[in-house]
Protein backbone atom coordinates (compact mmCIF):
# COMPACT_ATOMS: atom_id res chain seq x y z
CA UNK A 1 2.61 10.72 14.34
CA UNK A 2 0.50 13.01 12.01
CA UNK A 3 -3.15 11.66 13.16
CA UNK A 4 -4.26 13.52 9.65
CA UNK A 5 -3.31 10.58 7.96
CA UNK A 6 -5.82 8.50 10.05
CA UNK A 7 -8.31 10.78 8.80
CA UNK A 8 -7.70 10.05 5.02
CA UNK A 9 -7.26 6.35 5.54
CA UNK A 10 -10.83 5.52 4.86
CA UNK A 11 -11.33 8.57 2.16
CA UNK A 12 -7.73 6.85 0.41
CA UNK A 13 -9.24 3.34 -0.23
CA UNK A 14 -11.80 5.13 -2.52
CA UNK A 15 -9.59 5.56 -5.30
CA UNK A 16 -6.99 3.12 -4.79
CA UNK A 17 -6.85 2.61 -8.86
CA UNK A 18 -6.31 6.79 -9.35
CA UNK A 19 -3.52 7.24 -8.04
CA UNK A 20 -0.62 9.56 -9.17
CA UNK A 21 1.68 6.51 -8.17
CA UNK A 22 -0.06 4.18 -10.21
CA UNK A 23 2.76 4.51 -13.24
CA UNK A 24 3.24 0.74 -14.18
CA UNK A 25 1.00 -0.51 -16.83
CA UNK A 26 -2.03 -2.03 -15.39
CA UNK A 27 -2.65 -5.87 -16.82
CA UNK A 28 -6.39 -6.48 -17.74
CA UNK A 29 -8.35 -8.14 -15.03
CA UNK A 30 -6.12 -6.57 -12.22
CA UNK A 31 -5.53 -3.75 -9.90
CA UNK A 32 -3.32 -1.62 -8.52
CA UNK A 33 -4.04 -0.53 -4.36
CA UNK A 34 -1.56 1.43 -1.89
CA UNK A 35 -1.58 2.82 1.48
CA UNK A 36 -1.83 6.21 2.10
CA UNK A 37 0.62 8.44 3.30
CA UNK A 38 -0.59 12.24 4.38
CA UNK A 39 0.23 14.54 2.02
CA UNK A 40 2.85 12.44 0.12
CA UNK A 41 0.28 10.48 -1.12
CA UNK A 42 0.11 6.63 -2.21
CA UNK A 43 3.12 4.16 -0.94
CA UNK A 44 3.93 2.08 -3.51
CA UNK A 45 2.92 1.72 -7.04
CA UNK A 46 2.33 -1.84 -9.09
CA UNK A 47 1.35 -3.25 -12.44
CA UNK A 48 3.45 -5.04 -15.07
CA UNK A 49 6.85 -4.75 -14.42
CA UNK A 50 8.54 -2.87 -17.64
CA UNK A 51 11.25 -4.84 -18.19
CA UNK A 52 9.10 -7.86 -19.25
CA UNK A 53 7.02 -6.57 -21.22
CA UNK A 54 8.75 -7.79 -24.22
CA UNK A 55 10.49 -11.23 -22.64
CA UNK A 56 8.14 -13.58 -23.34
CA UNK A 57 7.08 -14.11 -19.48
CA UNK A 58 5.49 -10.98 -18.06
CA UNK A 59 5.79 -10.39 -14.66
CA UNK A 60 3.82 -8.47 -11.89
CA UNK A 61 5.80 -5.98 -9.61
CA UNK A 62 5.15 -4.15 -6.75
CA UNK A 63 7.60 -1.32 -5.20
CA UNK A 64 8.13 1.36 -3.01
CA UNK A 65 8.41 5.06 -3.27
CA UNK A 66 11.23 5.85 -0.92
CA UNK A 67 11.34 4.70 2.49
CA UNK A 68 7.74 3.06 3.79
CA UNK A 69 6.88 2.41 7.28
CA UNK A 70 6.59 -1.16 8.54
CA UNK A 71 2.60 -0.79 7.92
CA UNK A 72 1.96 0.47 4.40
CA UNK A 73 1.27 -2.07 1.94
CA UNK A 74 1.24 -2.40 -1.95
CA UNK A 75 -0.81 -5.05 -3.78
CA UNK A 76 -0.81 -6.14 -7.24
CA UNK A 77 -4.61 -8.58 -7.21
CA UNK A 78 -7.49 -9.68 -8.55
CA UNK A 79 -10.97 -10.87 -7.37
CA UNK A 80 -11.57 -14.83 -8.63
CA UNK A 81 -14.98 -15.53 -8.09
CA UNK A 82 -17.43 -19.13 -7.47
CA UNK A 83 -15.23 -20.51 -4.96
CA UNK A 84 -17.69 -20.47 -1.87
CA UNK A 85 -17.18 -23.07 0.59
CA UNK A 86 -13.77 -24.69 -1.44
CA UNK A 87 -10.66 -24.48 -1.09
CA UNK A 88 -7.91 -22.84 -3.33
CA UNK A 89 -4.08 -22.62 -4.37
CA UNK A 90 -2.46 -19.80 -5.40
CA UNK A 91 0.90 -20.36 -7.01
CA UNK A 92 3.72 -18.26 -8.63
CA UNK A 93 7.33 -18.00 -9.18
CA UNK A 94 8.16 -14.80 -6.92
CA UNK A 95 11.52 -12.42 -6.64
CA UNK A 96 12.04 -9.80 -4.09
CA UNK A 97 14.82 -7.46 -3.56
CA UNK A 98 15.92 -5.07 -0.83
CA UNK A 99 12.92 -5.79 1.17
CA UNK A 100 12.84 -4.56 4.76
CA UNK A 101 9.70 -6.07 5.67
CA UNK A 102 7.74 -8.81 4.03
CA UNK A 103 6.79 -9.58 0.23
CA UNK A 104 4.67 -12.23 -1.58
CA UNK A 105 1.50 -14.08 -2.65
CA UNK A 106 -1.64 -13.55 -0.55
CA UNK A 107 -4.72 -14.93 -0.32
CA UNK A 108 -7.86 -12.98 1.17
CA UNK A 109 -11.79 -14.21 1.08
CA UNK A 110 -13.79 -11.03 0.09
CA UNK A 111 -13.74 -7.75 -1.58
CA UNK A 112 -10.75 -5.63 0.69
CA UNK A 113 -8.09 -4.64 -1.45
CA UNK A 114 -5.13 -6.00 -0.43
CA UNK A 115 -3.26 -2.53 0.64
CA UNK A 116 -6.34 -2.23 3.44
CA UNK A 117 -6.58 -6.03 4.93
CA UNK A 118 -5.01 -5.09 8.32
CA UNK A 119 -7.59 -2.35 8.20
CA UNK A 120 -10.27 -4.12 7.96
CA UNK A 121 -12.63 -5.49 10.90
CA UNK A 122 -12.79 -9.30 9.50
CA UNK A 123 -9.46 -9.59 9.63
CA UNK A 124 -9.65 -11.41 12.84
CA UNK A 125 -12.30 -14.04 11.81
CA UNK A 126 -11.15 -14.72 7.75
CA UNK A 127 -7.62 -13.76 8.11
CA UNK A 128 -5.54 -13.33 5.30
CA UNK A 129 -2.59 -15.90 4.08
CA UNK A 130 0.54 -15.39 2.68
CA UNK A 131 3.46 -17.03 1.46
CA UNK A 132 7.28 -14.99 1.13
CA UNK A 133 9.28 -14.57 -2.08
CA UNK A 134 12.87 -14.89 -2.31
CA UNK A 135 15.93 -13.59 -3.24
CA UNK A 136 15.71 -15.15 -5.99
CA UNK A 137 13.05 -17.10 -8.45
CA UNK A 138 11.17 -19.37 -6.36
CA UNK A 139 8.26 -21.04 -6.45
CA UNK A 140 5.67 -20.22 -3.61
CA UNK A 141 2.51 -21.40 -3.26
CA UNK A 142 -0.36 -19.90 -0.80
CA UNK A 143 -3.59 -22.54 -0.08
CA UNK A 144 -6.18 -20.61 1.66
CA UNK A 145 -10.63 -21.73 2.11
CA UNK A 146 -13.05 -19.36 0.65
CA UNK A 147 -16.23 -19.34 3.43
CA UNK A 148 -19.20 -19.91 1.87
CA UNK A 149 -22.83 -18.05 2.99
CA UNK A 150 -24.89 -15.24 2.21
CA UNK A 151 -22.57 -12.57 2.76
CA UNK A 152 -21.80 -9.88 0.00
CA UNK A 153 -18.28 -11.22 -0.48
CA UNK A 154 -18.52 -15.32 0.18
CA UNK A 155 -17.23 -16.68 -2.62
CA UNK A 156 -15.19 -14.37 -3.79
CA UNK A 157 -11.25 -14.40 -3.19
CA UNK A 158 -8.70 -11.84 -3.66
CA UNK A 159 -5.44 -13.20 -5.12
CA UNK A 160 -1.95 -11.58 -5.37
CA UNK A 161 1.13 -9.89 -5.22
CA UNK A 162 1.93 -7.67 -1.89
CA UNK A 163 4.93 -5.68 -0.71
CA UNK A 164 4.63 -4.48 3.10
CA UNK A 165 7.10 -2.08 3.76
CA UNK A 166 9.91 -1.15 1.33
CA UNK A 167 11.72 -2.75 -1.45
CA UNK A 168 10.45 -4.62 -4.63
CA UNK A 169 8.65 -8.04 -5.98
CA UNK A 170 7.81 -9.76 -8.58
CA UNK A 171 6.03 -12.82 -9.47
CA UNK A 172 5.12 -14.53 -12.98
CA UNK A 173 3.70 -17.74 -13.66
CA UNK A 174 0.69 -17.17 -11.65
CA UNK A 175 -1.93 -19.89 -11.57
CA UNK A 176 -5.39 -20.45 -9.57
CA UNK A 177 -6.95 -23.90 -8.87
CA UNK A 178 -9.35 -25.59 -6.34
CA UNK A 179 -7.79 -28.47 -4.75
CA UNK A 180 -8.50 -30.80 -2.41
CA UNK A 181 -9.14 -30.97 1.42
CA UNK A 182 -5.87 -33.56 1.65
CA UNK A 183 -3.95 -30.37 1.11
CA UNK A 184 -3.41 -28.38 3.88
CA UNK A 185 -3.88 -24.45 4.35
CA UNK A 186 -1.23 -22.42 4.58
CA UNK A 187 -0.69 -20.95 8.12
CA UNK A 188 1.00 -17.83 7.75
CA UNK A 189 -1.27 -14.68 8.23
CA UNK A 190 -0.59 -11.44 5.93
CA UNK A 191 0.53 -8.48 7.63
CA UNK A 192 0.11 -9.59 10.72
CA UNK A 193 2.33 -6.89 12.24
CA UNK A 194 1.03 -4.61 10.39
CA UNK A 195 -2.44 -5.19 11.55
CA UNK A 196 -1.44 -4.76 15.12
CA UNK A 197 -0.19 -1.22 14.17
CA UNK A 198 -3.32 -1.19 12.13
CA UNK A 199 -5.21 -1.25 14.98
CA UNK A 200 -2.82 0.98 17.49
CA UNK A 201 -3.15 3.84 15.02
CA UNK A 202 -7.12 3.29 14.02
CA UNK A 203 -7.92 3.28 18.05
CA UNK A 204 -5.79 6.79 18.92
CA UNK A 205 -7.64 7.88 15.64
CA UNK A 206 -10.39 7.55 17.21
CA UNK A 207 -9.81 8.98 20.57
CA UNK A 208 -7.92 12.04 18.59
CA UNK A 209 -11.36 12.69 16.73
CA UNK A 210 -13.41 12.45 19.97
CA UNK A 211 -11.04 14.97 21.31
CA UNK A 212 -11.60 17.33 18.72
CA UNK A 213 -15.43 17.44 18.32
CA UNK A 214 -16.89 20.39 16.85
CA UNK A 215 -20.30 22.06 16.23
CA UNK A 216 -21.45 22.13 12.80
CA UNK A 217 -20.31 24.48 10.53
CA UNK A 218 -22.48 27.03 8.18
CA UNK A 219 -25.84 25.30 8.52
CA UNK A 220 -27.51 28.23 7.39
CA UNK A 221 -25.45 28.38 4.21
CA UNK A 222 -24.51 31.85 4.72
């Protein structure tokens, strides 16, 4: 394992909209995130997929570049906002193809892009939901409870299209509503797996850093 790439991982999520990757026309309202891969660059790239465009029913993809490991993510999303304390449904038609590790819609309370949910520390407590595509069109729906409270990000849910791994999705048809407590959340957490790696590689990271301390450099401005 390169432990650079550990390094960049927070550094990457600052420009997850700017990157070289990010080819595929970008719909108004949403945006684009990857994962990071030291020095390659971003994993996947997203927007509108091209060959819509003109077919009456646009549709949101998400795909690799080359070969991705089981933990870097791609995210098509938006943030949908006065939903504190409700609960919503996210539904779409979705398509995937030659996916080796899991693609669909998710649902996350708060302001984490999609690409960075398994690195993020309230994972744990708000996990994120997801629902899997198919081979082909299906409908999928993912029902997920936005907390409430004084926190920057109650209230506010993140809502999408995600591709762990490699391959390709797509999903059209995409609708948000608030619906009722007689319908019942979905159960499946997002990334899951690759949270646990998530966590693996954020922890030797850590003790990789700690290993390498240094003194500070040029104080003086020499």
């Amino acid at each position: 394992m390169d432990y650079r790439s550990l390094v960049a991982i927070p550094l990457a999520a600052l420009a997850l909209t700017a990157s070289g990757a990010d080819k595929l026309r970008q719909p108004d309202g949403w945006m684009f995130q990857a994962s990071y891969a030291w020095p390659q660059g971003a994993t996947h790239e997203g927007g509108v997929a091209p060959e819509t465009e003109n077919s009456g029913q646009r549709a949101l993809t998400v795909k690799s570049l080359g070969q991705r490991q089981p933990h870097e993510i791609g995210g098509v999303s938006q943030y949908v906002f006065g939903y504190a304390g409700r609960r919503i449904r996210l539904t779409a038609q979705v398509k995937t193809a030659g996916v080796d590790g899991w693609a669909g819609l998710v649902v996350s309370p708060g302001y984490t892009p999609l690409a960075y949910l398994p690195f993020s520390p309230n994972y744990a407590t708000t996990p994120p939901l997801g629902a899997a595509g198919c081979a082909d069109w299906c409908e999928v729906s993912v029902v997920a409870d936005i907390p409430g409270g004084d926190d920057l990000g109650a209230g506010v849910a993140n809502v999408g299209l995600a591709l762990v791994g490699s391959g390709q999705a797509w999903a059209r048809s995409l609708r948000v509503e608030a619906v009722g407590q007689d319908v019942p959340p979905t159960t499946e957490v997002f990334a899951a797996k690759a949270a646990e790696t998530a966590r693996a590689m954020t922890l030797q990271g850590q003790q990789w850093r700690a290993a390498r301390k240094t003194p500070p450099n040029n104080l003086a401005l020499r």
